[in-house]
N, C-alpha and C. Protein backbone atom coordinates (compact mmCIF):
# COMPACT_ATOMS: atom_id res chain seq x y z
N UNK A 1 -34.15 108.26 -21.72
CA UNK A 1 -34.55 109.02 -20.55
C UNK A 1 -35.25 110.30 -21.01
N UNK A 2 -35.98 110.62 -20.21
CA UNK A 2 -37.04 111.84 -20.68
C UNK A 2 -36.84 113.19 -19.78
N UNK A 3 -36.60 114.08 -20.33
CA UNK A 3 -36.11 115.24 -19.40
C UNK A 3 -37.68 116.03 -19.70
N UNK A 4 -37.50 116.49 -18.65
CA UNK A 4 -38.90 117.22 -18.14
C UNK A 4 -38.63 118.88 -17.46
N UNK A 5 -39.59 119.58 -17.04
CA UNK A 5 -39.61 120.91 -17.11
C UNK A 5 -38.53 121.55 -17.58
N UNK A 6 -37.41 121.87 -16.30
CA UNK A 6 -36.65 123.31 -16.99
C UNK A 6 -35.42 122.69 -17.21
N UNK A 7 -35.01 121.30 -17.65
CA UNK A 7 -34.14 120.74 -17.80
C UNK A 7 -33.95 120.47 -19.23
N UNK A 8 -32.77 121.15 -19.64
CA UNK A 8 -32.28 120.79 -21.03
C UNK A 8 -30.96 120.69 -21.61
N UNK A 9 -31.20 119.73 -22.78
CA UNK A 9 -29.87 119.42 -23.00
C UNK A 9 -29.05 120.53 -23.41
N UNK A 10 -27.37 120.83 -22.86
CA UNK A 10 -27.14 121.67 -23.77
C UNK A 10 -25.72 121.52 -24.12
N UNK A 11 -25.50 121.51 -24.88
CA UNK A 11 -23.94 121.55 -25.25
C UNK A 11 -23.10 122.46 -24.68
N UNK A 12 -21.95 121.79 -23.90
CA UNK A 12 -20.67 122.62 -23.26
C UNK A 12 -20.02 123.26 -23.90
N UNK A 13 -19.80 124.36 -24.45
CA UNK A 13 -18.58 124.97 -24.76
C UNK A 13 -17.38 124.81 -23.74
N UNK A 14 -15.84 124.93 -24.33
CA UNK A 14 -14.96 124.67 -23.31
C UNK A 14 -14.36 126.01 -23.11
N UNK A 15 -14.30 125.85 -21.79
CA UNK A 15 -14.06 127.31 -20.90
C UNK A 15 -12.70 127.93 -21.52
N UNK A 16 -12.65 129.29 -21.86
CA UNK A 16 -11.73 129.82 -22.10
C UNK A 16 -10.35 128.99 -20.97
N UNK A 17 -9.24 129.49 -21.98
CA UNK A 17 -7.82 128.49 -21.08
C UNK A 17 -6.76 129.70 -21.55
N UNK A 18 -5.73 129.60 -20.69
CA UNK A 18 -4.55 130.60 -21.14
C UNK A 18 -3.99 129.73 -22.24
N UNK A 19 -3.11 130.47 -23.07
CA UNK A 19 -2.43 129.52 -24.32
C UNK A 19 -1.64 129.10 -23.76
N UNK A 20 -0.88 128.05 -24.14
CA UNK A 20 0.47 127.28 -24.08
C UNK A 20 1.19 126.86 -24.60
N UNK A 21 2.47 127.12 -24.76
CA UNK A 21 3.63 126.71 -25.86
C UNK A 21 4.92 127.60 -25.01
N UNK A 22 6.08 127.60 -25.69
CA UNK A 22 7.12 128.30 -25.76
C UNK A 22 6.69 129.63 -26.82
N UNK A 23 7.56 130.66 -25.82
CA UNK A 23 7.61 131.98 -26.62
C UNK A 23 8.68 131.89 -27.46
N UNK A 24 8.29 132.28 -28.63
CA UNK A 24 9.19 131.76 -29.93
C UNK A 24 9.70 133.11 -30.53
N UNK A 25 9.08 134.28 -30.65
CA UNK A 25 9.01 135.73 -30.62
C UNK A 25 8.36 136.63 -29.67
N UNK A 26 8.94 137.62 -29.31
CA UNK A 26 8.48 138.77 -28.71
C UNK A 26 8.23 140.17 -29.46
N UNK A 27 7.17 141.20 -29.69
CA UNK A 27 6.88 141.90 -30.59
C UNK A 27 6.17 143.41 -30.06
N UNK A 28 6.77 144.11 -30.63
CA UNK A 28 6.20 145.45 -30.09
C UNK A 28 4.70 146.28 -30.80
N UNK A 29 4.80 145.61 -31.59
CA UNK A 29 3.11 145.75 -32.43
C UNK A 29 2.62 144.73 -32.80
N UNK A 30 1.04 144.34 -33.46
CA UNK A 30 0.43 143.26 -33.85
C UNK A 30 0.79 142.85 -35.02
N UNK A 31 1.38 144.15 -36.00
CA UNK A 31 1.48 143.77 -37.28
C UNK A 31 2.84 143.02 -36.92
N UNK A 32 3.95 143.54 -36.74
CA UNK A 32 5.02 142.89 -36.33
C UNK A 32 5.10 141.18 -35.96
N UNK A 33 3.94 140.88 -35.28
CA UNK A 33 3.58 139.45 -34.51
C UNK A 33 2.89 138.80 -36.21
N UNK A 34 1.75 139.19 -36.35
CA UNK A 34 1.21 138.67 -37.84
C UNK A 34 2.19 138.92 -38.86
N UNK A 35 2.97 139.70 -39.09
CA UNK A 35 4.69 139.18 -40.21
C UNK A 35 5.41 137.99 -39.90
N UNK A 36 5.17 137.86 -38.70
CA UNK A 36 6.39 136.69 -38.02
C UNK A 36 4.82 135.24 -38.30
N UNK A 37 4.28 135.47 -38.16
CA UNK A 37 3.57 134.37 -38.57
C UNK A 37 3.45 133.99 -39.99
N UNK A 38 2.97 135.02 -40.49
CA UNK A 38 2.86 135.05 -41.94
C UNK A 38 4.05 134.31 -42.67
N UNK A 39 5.25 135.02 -41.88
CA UNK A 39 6.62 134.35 -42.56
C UNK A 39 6.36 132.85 -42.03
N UNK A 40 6.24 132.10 -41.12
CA UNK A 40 6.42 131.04 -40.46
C UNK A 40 5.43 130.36 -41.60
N UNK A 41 4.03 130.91 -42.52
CA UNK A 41 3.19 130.30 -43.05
C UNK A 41 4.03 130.44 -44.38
N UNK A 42 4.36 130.97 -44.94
CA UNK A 42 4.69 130.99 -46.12
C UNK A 42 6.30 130.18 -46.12
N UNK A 43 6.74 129.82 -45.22
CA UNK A 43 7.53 128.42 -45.51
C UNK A 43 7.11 127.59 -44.72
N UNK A 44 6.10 127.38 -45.29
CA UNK A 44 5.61 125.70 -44.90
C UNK A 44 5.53 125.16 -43.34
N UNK A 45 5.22 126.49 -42.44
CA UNK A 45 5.64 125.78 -40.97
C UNK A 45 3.92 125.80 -41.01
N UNK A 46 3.68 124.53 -39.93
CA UNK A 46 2.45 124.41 -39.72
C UNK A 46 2.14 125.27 -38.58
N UNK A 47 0.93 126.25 -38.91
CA UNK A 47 0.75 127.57 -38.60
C UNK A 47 0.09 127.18 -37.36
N UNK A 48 -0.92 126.05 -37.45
CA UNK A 48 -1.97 126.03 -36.09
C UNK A 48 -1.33 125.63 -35.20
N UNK A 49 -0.01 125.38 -35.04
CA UNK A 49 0.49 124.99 -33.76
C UNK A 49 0.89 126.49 -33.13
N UNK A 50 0.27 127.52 -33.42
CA UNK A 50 0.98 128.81 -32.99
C UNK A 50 -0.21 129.90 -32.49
N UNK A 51 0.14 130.67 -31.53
CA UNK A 51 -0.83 131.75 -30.83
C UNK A 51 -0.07 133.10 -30.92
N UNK A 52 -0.87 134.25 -31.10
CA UNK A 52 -0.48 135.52 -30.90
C UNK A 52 -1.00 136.04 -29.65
N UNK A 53 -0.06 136.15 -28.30
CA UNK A 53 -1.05 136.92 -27.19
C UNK A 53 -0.44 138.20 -27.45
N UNK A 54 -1.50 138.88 -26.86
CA UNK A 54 -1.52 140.43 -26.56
C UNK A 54 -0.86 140.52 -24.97
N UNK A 55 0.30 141.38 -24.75
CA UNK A 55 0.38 141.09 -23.09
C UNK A 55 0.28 143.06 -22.70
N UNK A 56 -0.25 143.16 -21.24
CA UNK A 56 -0.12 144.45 -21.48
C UNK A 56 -1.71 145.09 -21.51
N UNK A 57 -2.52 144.64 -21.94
CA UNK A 57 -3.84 144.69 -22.36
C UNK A 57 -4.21 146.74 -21.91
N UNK A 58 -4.91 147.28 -22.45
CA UNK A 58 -5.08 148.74 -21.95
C UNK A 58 -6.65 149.31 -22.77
N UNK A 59 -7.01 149.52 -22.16
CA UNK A 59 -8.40 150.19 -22.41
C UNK A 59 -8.41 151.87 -22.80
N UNK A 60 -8.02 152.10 -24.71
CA UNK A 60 -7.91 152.87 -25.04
C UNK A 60 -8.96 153.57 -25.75
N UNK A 61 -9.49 154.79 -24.86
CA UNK A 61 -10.52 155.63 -25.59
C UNK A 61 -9.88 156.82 -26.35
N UNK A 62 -10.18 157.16 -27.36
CA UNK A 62 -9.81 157.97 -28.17
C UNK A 62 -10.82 158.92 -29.07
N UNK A 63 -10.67 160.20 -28.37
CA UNK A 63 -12.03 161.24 -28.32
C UNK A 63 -11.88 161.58 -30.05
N UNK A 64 -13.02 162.03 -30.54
CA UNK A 64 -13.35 161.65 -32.21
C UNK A 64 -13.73 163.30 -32.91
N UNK A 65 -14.36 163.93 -31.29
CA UNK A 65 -15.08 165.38 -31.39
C UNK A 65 -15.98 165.84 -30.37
N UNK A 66 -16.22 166.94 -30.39
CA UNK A 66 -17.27 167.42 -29.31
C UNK A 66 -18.51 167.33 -29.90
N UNK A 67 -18.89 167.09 -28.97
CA UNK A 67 -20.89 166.92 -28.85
C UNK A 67 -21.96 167.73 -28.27
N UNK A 68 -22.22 168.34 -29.39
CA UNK A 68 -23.23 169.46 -28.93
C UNK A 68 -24.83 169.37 -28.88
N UNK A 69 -25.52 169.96 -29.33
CA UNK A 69 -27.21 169.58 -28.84
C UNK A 69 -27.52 168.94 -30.85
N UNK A 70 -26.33 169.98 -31.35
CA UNK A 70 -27.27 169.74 -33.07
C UNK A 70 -26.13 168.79 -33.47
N UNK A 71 -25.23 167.77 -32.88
CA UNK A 71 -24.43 166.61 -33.44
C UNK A 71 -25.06 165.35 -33.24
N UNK A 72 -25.90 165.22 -31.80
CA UNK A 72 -26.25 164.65 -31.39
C UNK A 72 -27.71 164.87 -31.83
N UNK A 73 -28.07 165.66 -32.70
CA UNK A 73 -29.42 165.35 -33.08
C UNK A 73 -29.31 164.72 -34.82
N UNK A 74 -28.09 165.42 -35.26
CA UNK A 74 -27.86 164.66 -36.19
C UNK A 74 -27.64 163.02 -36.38
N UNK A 75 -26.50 162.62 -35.64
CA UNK A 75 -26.39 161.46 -35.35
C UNK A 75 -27.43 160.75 -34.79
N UNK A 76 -28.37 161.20 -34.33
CA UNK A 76 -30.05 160.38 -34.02
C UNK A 76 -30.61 160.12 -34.77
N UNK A 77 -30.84 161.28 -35.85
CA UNK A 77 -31.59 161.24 -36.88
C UNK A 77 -30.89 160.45 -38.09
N UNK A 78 -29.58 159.96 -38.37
CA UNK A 78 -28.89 159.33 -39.78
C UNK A 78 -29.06 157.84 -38.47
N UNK A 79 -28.88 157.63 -37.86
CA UNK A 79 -29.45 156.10 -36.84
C UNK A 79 -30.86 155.67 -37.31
N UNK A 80 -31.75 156.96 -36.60
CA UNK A 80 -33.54 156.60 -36.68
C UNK A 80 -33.79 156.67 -38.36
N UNK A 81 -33.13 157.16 -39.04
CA UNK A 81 -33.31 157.13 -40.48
C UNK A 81 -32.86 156.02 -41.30
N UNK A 82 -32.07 154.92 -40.60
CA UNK A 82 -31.64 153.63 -41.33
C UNK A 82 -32.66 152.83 -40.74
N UNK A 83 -33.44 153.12 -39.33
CA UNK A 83 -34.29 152.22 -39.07
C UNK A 83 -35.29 152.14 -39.55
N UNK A 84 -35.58 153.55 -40.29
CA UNK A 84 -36.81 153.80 -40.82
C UNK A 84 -37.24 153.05 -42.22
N UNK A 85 -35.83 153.05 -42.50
CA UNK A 85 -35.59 152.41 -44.24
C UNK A 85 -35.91 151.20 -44.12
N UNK A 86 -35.28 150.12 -42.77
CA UNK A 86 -35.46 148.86 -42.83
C UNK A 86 -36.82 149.03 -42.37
N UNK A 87 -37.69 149.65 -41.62
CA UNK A 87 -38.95 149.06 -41.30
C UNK A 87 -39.74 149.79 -42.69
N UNK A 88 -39.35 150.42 -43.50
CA UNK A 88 -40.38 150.83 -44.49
C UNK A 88 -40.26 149.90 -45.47
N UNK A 89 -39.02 149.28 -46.02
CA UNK A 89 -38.73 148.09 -47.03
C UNK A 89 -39.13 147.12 -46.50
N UNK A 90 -39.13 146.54 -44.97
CA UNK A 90 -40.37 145.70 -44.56
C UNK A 90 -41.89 145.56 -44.94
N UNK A 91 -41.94 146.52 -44.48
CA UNK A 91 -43.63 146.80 -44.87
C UNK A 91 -44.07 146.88 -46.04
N UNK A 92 -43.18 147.46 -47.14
CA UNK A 92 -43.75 147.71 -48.67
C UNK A 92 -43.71 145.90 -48.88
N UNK A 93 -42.62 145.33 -48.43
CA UNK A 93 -42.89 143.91 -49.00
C UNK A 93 -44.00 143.32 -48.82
N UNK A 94 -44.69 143.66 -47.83
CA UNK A 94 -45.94 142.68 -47.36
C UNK A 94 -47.27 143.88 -47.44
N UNK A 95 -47.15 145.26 -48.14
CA UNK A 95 -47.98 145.93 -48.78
C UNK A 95 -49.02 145.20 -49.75
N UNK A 96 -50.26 146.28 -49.52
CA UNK A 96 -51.28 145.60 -50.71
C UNK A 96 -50.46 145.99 -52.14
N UNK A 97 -50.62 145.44 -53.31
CA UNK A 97 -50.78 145.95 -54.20
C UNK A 97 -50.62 147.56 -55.13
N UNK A 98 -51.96 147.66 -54.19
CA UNK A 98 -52.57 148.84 -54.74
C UNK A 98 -51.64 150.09 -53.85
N UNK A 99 -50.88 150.08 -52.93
CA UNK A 99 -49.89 150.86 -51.83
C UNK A 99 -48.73 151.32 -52.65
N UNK A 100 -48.46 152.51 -52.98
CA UNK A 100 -47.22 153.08 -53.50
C UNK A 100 -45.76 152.61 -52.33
N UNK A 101 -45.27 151.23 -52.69
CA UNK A 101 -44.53 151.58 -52.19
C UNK A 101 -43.25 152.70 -51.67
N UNK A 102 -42.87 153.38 -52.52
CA UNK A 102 -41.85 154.72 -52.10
C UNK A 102 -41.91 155.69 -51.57
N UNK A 103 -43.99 155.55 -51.21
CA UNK A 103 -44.17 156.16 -50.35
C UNK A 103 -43.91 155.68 -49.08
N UNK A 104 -44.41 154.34 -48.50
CA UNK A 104 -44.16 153.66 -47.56
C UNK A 104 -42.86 154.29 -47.16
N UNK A 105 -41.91 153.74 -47.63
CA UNK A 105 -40.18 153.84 -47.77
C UNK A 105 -39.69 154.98 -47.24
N UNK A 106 -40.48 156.01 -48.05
CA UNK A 106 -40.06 157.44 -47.75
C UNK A 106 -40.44 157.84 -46.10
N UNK A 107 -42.04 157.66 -45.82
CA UNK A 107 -42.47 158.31 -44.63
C UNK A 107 -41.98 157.13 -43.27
N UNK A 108 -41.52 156.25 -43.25
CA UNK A 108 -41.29 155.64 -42.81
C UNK A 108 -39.41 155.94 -42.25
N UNK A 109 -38.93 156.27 -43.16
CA UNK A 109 -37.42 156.78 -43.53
C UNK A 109 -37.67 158.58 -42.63
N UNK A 110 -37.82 158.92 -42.80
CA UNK A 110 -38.74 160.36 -42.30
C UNK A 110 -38.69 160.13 -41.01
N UNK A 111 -39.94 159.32 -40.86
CA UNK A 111 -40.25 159.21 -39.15
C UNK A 111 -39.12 158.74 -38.52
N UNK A 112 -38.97 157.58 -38.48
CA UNK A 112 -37.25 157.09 -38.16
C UNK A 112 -36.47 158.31 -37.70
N UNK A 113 -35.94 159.22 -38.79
CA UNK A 113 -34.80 160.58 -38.69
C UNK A 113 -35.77 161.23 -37.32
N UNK A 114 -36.88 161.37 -37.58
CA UNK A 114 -37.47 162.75 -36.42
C UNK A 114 -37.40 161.94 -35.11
N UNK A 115 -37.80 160.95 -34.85
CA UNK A 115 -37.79 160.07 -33.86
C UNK A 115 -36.70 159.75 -33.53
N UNK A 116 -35.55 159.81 -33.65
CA UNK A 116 -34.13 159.63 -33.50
C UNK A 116 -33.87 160.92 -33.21
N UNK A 117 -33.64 161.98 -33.84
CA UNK A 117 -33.59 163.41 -33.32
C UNK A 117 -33.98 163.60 -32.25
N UNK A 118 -35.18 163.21 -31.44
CA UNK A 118 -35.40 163.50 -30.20
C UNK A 118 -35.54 163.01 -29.57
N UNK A 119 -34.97 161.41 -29.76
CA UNK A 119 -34.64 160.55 -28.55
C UNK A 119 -33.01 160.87 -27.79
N UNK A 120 -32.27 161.50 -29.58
CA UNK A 120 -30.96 161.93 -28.95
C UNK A 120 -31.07 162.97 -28.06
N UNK A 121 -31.67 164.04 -28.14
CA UNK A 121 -31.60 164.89 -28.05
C UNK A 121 -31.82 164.86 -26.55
N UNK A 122 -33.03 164.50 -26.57
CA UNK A 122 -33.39 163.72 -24.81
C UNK A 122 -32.25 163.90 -24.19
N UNK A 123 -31.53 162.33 -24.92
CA UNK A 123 -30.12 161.25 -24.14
C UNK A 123 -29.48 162.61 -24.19
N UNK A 124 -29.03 163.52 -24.65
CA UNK A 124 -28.05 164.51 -24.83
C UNK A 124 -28.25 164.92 -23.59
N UNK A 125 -29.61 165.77 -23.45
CA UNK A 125 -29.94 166.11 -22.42
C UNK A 125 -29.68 166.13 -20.71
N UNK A 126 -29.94 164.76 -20.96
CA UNK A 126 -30.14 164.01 -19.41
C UNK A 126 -28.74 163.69 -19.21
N UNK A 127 -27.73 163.80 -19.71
CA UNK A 127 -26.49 163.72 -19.64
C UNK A 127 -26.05 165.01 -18.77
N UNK A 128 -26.64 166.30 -19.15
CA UNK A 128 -26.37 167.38 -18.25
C UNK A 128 -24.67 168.02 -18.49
N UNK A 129 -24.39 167.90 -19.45
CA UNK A 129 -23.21 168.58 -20.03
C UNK A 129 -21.82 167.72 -19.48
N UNK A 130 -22.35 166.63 -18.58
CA UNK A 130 -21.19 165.85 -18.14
C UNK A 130 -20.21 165.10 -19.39
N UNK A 131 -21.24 164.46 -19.97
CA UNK A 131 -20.20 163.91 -21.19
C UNK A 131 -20.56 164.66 -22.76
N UNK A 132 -19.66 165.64 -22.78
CA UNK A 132 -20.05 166.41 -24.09
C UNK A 132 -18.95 166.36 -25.47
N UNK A 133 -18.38 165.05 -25.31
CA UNK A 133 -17.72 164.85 -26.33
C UNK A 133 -18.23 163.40 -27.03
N UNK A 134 -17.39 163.07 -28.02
CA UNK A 134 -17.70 162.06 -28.77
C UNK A 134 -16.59 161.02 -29.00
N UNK A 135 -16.62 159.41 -28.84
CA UNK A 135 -15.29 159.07 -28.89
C UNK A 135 -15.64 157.68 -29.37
N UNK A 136 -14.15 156.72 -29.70
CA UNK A 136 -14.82 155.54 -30.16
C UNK A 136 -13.43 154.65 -28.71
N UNK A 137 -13.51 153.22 -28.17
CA UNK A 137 -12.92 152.81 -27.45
C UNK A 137 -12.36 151.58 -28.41
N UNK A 138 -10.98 151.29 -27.76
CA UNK A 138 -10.89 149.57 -27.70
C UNK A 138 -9.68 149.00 -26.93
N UNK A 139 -9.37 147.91 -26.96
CA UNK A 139 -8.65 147.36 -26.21
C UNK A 139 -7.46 146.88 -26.93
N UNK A 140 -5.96 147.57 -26.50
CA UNK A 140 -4.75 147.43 -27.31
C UNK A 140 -4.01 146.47 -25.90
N UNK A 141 -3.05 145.85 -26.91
CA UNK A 141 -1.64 145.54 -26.33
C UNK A 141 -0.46 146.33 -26.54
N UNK A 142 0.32 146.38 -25.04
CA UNK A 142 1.55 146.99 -25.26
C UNK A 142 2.77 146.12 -26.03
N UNK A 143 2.37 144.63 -25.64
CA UNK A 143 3.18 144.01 -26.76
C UNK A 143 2.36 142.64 -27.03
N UNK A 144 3.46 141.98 -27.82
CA UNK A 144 2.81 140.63 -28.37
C UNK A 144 3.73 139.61 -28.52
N UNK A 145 3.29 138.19 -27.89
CA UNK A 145 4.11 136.94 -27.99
C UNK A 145 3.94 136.57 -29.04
N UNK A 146 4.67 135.64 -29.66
CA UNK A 146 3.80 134.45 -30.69
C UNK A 146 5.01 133.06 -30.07
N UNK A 147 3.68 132.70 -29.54
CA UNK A 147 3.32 130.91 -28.78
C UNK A 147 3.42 130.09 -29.73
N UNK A 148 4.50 128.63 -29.41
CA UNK A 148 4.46 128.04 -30.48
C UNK A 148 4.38 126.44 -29.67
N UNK A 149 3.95 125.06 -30.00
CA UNK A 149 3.42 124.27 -28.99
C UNK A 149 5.02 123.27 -29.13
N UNK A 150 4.98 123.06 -27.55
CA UNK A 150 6.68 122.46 -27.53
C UNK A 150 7.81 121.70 -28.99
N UNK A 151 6.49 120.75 -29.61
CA UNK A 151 6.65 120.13 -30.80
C UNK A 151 7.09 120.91 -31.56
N UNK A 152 6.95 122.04 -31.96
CA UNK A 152 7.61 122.93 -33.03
C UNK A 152 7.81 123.96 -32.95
N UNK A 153 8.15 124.35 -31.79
CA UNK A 153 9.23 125.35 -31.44
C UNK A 153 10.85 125.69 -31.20
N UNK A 154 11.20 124.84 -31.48
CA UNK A 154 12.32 124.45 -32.15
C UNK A 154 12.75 124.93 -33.49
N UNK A 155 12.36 124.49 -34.38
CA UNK A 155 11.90 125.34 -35.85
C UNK A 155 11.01 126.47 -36.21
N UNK A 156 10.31 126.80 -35.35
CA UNK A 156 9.79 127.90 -35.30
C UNK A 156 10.98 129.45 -34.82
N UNK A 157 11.48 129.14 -33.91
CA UNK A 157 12.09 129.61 -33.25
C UNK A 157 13.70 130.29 -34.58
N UNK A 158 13.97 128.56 -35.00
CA UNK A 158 15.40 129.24 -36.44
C UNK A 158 14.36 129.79 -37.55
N UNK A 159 13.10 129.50 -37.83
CA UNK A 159 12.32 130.48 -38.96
C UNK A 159 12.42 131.66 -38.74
N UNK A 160 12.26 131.97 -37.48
CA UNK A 160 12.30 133.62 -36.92
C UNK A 160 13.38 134.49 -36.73
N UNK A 161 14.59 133.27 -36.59
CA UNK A 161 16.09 134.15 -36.62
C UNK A 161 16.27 134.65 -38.35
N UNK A 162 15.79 133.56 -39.02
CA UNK A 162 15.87 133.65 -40.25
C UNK A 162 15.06 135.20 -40.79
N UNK A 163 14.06 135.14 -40.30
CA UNK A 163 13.56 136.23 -40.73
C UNK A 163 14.02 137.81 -40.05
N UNK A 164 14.65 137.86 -38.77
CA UNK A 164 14.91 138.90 -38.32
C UNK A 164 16.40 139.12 -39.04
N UNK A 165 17.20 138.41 -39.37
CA UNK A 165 18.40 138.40 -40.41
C UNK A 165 17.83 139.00 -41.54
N UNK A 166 16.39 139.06 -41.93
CA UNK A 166 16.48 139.35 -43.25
C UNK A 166 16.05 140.91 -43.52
N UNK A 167 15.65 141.29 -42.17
CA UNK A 167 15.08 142.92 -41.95
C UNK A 167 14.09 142.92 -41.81
């Protein structure tokens, strides 16, 4: 069969699914959850029958510093200055010959930093003093299961007494 205009084949990915098994441990940090696995791997329990959820989920931003007109021109300029490097080591590759490359490299590396400086500076700008700090985000759990699939949770379950007996 012949597929024609905007029709194409495409391979399904399968839709995200909640996990499923018995809760075999309950855990107040990640590292805590990855020990209890780790232990479950290092005696021989077959590991892929097992999930770590995060339950709790929280959207944690955590401010890094304040942001002023010359942080934000810095941070433009060490950005526009890595772009500059990759488009100048581009170009020297496919340079004549006779072209110093390190010059390429250099003014290219250059422009990048100045051009970044005052695109931040702009963005700084137009912000209007509303957001004048600096921060990085991510997404934590307040705790953590580890899911184990009916078949071996049973033994999963005395691996883990075993290990909380042991400290």
């Amino acid at each position: 069969m012949q597929r024609t205009g905007g029709e194409r084949m495409r391979t399904r990915l399968p839709l995200p699914t909640p996990p499923t098994g018995l809760t075999v441990g309950s855990f107040d940090t990640y590292e805590q959850a990855q020990r209890a696995v780790d232990h479950l791997s290092d005696n021989k329990f077959p590991v892929e029958n097992v999930t770590i959820v995060g339950n709790g989920l929280r959207m944690v931003e955590r401010v890094t510093g304040r942001l002023n007109q010359g942080r934000a021109a810095a941070t433009g300029a060490a950005g526009g200055a890595w772009w500059g490097l990759f488009v100048g080591v581009l170009l020297s590759l496919f340079a004549s010959p006779e072209t110093n490359e390190i010059v390429v490299i250099l003014l290219t590396l250059i422009s990048g930093a100045v051009f970044g400086a005052i695109f931040a500076i702009i963005g700084y700008a137009l912000t209007g003093g509303r957001r004048d700090f600096t921060s990085t985000s991510s997404v934590v759990a307040t705790s953590y299961d580890v899911l184990c699939k009916h078949t071996h949770a049973e033994e999963a379950q005395a691996q883990l007494a075993r290990l909380s007996l042991q400290g």
